[in-house]
Each structure stands twice: as structure tokens, then as C-alpha cells.
C-alpha atoms as a PDB file:
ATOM      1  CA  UNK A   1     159.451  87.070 159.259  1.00  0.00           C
ATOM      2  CA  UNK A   2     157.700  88.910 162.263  1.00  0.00           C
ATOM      3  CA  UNK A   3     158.792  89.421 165.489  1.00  0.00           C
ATOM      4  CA  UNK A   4     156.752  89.795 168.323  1.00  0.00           C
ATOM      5  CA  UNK A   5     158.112  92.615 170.581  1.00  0.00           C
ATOM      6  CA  UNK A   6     157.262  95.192 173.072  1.00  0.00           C
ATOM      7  CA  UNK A   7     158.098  98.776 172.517  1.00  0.00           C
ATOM      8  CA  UNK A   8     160.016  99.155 175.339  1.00  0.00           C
ATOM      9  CA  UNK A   9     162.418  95.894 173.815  1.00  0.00           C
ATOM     10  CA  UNK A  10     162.641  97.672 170.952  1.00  0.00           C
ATOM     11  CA  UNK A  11     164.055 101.073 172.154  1.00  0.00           C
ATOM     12  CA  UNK A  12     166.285  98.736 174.608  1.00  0.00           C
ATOM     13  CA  UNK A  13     167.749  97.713 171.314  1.00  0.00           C
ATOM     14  CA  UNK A  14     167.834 100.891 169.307  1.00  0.00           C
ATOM     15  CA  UNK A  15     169.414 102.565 172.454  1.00  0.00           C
ATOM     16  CA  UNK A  16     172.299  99.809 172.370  1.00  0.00           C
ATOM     17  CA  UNK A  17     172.996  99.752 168.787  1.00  0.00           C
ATOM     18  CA  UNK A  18     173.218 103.931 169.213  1.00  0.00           C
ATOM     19  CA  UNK A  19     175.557 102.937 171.811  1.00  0.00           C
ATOM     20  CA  UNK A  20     178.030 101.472 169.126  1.00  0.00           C
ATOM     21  CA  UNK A  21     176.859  97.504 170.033  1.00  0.00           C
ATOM     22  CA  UNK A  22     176.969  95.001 166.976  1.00  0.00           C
ATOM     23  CA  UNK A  23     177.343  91.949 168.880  1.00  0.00           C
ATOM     24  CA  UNK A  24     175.035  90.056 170.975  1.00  0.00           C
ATOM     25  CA  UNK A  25     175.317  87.006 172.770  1.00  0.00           C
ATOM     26  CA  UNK A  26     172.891  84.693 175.202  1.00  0.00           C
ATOM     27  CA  UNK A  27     172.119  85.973 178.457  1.00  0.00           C
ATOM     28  CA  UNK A  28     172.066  84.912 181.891  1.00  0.00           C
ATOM     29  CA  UNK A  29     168.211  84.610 182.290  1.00  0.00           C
ATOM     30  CA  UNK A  30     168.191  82.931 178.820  1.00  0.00           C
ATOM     31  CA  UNK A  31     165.954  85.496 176.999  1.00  0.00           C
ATOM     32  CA  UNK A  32     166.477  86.187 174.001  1.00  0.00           C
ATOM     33  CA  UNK A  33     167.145  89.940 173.021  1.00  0.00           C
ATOM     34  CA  UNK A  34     170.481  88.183 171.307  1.00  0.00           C
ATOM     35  CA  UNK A  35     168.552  87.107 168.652  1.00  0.00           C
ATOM     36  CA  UNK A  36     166.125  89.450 168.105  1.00  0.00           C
ATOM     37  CA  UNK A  37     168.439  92.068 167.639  1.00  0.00           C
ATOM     38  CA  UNK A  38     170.380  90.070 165.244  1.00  0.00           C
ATOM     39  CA  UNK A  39     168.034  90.093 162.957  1.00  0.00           C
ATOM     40  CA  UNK A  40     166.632  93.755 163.521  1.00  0.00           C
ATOM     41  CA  UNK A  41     169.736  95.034 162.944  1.00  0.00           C
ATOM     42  CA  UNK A  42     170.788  92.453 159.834  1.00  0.00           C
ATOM     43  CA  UNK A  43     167.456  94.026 158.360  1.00  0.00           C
ATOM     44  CA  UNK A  44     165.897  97.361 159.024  1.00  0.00           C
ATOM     45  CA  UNK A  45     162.801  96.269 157.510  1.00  0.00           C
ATOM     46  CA  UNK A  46     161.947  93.182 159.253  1.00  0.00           C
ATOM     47  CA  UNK A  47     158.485  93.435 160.192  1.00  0.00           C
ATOM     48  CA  UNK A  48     157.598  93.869 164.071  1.00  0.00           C
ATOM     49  CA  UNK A  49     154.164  93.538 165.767  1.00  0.00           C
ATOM     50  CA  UNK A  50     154.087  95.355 168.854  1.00  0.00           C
ATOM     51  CA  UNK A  51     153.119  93.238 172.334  1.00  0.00           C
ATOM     52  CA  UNK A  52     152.349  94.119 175.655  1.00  0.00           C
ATOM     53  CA  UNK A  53     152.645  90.813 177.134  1.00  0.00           C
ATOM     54  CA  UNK A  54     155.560  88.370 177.079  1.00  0.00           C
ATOM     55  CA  UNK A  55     157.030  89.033 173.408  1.00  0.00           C
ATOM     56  CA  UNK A  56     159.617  87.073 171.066  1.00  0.00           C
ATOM     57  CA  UNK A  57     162.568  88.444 173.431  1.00  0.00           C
ATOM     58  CA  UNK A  58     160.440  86.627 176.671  1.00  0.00           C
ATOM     59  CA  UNK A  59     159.249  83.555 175.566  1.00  0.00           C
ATOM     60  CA  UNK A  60     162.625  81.479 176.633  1.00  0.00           C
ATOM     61  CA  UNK A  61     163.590  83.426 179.831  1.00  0.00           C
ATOM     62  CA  UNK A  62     163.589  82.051 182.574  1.00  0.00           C
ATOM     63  CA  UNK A  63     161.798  84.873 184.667  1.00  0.00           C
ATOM     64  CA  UNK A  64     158.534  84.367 181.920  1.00  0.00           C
ATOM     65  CA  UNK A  65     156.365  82.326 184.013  1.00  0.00           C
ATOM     66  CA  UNK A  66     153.626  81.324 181.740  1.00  0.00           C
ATOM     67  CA  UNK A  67     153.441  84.728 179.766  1.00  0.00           C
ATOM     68  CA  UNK A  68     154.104  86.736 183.101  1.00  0.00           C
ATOM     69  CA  UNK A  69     157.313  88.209 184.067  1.00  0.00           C
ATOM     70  CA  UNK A  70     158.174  87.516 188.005  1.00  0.00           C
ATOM     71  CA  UNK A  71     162.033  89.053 188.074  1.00  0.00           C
ATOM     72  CA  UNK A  72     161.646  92.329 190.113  1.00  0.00           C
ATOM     73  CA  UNK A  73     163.837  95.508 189.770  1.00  0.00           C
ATOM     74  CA  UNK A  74     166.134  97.317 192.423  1.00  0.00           C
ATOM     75  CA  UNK A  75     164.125  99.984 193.209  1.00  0.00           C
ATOM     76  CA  UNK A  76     167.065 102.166 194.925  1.00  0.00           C
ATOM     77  CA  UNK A  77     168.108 102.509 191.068  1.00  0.00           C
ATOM     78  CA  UNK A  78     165.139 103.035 189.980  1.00  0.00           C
ATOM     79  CA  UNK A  79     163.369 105.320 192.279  1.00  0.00           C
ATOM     80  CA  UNK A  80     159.779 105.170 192.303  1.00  0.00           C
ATOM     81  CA  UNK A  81     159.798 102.355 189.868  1.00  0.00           C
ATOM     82  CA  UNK A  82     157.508  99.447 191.158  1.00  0.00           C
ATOM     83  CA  UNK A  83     159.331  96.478 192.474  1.00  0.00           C
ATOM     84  CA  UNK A  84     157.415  94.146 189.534  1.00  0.00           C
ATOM     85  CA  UNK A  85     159.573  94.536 186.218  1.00  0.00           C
ATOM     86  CA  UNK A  86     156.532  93.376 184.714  1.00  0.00           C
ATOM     87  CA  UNK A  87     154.464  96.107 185.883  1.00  0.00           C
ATOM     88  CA  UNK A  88     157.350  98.213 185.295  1.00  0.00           C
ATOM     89  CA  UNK A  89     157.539  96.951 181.436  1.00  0.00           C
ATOM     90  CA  UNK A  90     154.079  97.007 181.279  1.00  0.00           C
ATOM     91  CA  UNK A  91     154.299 101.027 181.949  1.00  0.00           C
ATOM     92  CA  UNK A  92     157.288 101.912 179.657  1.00  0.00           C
ATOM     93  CA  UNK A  93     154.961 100.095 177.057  1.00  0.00           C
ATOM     94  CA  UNK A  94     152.417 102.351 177.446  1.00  0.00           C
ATOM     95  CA  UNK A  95     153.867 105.347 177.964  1.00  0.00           C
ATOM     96  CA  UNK A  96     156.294 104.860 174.149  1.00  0.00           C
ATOM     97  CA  UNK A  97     153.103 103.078 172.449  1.00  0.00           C
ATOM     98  CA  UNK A  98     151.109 106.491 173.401  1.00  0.00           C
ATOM     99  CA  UNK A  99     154.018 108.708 172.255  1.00  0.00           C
ATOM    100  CA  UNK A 100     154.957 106.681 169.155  1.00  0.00           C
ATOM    101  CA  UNK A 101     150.775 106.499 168.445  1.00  0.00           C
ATOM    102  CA  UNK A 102     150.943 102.540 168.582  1.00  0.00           C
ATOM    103  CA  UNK A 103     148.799 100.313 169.533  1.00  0.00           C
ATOM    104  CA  UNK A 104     149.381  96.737 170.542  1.00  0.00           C
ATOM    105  CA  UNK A 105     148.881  94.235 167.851  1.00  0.00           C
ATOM    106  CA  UNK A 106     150.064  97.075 165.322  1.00  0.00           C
ATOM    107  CA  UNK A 107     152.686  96.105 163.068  1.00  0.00           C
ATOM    108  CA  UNK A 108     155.319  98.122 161.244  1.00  0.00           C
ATOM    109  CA  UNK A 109     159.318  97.513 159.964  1.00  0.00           C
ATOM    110  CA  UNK A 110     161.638  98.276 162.458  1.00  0.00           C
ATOM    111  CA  UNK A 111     163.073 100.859 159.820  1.00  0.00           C
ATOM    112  CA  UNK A 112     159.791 102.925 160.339  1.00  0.00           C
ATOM    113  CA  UNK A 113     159.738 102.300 164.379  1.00  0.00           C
ATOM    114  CA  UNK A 114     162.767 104.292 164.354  1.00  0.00           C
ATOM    115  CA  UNK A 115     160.969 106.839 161.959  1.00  0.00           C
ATOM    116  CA  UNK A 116     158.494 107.594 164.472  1.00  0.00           C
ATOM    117  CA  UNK A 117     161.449 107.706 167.391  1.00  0.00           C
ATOM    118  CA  UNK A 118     162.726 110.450 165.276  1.00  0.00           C
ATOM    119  CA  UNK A 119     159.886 112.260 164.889  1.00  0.00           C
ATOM    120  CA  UNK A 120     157.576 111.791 168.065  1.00  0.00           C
ATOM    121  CA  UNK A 121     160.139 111.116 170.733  1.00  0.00           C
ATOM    122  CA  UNK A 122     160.709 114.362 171.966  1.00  0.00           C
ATOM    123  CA  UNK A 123     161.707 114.816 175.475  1.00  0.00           C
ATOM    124  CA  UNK A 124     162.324 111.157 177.140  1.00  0.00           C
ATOM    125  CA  UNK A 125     162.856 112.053 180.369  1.00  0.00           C
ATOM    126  CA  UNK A 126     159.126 112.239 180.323  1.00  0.00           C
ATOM    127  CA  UNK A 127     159.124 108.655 179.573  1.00  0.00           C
ATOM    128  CA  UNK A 128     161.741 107.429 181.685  1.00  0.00           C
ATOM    129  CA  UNK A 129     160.084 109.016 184.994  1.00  0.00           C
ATOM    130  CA  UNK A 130     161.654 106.473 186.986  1.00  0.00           C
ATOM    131  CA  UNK A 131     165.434 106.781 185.799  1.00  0.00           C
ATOM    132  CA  UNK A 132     167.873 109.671 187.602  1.00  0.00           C
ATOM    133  CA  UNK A 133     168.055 112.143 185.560  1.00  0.00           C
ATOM    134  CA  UNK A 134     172.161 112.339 184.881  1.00  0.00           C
ATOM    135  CA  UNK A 135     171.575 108.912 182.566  1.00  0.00           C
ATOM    136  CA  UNK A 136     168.300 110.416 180.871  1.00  0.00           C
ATOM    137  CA  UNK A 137     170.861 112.590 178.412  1.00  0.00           C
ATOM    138  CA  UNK A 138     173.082 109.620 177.780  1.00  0.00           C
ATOM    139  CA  UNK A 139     170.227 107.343 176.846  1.00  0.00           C
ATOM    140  CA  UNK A 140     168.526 110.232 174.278  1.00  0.00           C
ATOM    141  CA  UNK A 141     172.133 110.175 172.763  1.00  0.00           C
ATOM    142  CA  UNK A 142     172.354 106.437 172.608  1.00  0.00           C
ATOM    143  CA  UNK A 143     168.966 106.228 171.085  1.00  0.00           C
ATOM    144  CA  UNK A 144     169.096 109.169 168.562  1.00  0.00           C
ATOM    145  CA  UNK A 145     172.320 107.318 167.333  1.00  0.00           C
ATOM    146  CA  UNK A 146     170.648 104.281 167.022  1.00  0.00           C
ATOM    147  CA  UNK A 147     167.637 105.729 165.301  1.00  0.00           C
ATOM    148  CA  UNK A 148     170.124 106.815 162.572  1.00  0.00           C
ATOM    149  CA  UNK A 149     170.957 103.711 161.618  1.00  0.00           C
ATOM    150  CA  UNK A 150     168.189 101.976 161.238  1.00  0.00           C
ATOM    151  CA  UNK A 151     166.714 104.978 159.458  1.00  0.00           C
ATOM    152  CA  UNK A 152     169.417 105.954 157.179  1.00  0.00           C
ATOM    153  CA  UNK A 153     170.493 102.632 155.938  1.00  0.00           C
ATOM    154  CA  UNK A 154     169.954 102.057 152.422  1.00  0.00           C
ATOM    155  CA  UNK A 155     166.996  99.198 151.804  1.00  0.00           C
ATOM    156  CA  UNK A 156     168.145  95.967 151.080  1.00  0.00           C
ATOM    157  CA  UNK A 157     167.880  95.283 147.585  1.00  0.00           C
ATOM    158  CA  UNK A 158     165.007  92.592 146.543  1.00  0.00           C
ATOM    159  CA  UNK A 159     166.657  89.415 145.605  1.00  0.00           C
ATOM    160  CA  UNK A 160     165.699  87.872 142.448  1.00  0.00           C
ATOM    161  CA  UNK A 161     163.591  85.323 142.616  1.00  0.00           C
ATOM    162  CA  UNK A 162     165.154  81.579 141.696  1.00  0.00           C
ATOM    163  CA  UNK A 163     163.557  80.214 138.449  1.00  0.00           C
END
């Protein structure tokens, strides 16, 4: 199994899971981050291909109109943000992919996404421009957290194969 996903999804998740989350249910806009992370986090080294365009997480919402994302973003919490969260997306994308040395199209386990968190992340509030800066140290917090545990984990074992 691969999922499609964009970088930015993927931190979304880590940074949640940091933040002590196991469960996920449907949302509102009927993406599906629910069941992506479900499986992310039921195995650290399911494969993900990274996408800059409407990923695995987009494909049922109902803001993803044909591969383009028209919700918008409250720019008074986001200052300097622009009001397109696909533009918006589009730029967090870039910004981890050139941190994290991905590019889209490249694939790697989740368990070694979070590697190169760990390593390459350094300061996020250069990543986050947009976001005030009291919920920039929360956030590195959440997401060093969640790093952990998709790092640290033990692999799965291989399962015999059925004869």
C-alpha cells in the first residue's frame, strides 16, 4: 500500500499524534485525513509518495474541485497567509519538501519521513511564517513527540507467508 500525500498532510498528522491523538474520525468537509492516519500510524512503514496537488487525504472532500482546493483560510489567524488554502498548502509544501530534501513524486515509509523531521527540521518557525509565534513552540513540541513515535517504534515483524 501507498498513499498519496502532501508533506504538509503529513506533518498535520505527525503533529497530532505528538499531541497524544489515536483516534480519528470523518470530518465535516468529508476528507479523509481519518483514514490516512489510521493506517500511518497502524504502520510506520507504510510507504508514502509525496504530492503537491490534491493527495489521498483530498480526493473525497468536498472543497477538492477537480484536483483544486477552493476552501479559503481566515487570514486574521493567519496573518499574511493568502486567502487560497490551496495556495497556502501549496507553500507549506514547498517550503518542508525543500527542508526535508523531497521532491514530489518521491517516495519513502512514513517511519523515515519522520527520520528526516528529526534530523532536518530545525527551526519551524521558519516554516510556519504565517502562524503567531506563541503556537510555533507548541506545534515543534507536538511534532517532535510525534516524530518519536513513528521513529522509535519497533518494525513490524514480517508475517509468514501462507503455504
Amino acid at each position: 500500500m501507498t498513499i498519496v500525500i502532501k508533506p504538509h498532510h503529513f506533518i498535520d498528522i505527525v503533529t497530532a499524534v505528538g499531541g497524544g491523538r489515536r483516534e480519528w474520525q470523518p470530518a465535516a468537509y468529508g476528507h479523509a485525513v481519518h483514514t490516512v492516519a489510521k493506517s500511518a500510524v497502524a504502520d510506520p512503514d507504510v510507504m508514502l509518495r509525496m504530492e503537491f496537488g490534491a493527495d489521498d487525504i483530498c480526493a473525497p472532500c468536498c472543497h477538492n474541485v477537480d484536483g483544486v482546493c477552493d476552501d479559503t483560510i481566515n487570514t486574521e489567524q493567519l496573518p499574511g497567509a493568502p486567502e487560497s488554502k490551496g495556495e497556502y498548502n501549496l507553500m507549506l509544501d514547498k517550503r518542508w519538501s525543500e527542508r526535508l530534501g523531497l521532491r514530489e513524486g518521491d517516495e519513502l515509509t512514513a517511519r523515515a519521513f519522520c527520520g528526516r523531521v528529526r534530523e532536518r527540521a530545525g527551526d519551524i518557525s521558519e516554516l510556519y511564517l504565517e502562524t503567531p509565534a506563541e503556537r510555533i513552540a507548541e506545534r515543534k513540541e507536538k511534532l517532535a513527540q510525534g516524530v518519536a513515535f513513528f521513529v522509535d517504534q519497533a518494525p513490524a515483524e514480517p508475517q509468514p507467508e501462507d503455504e
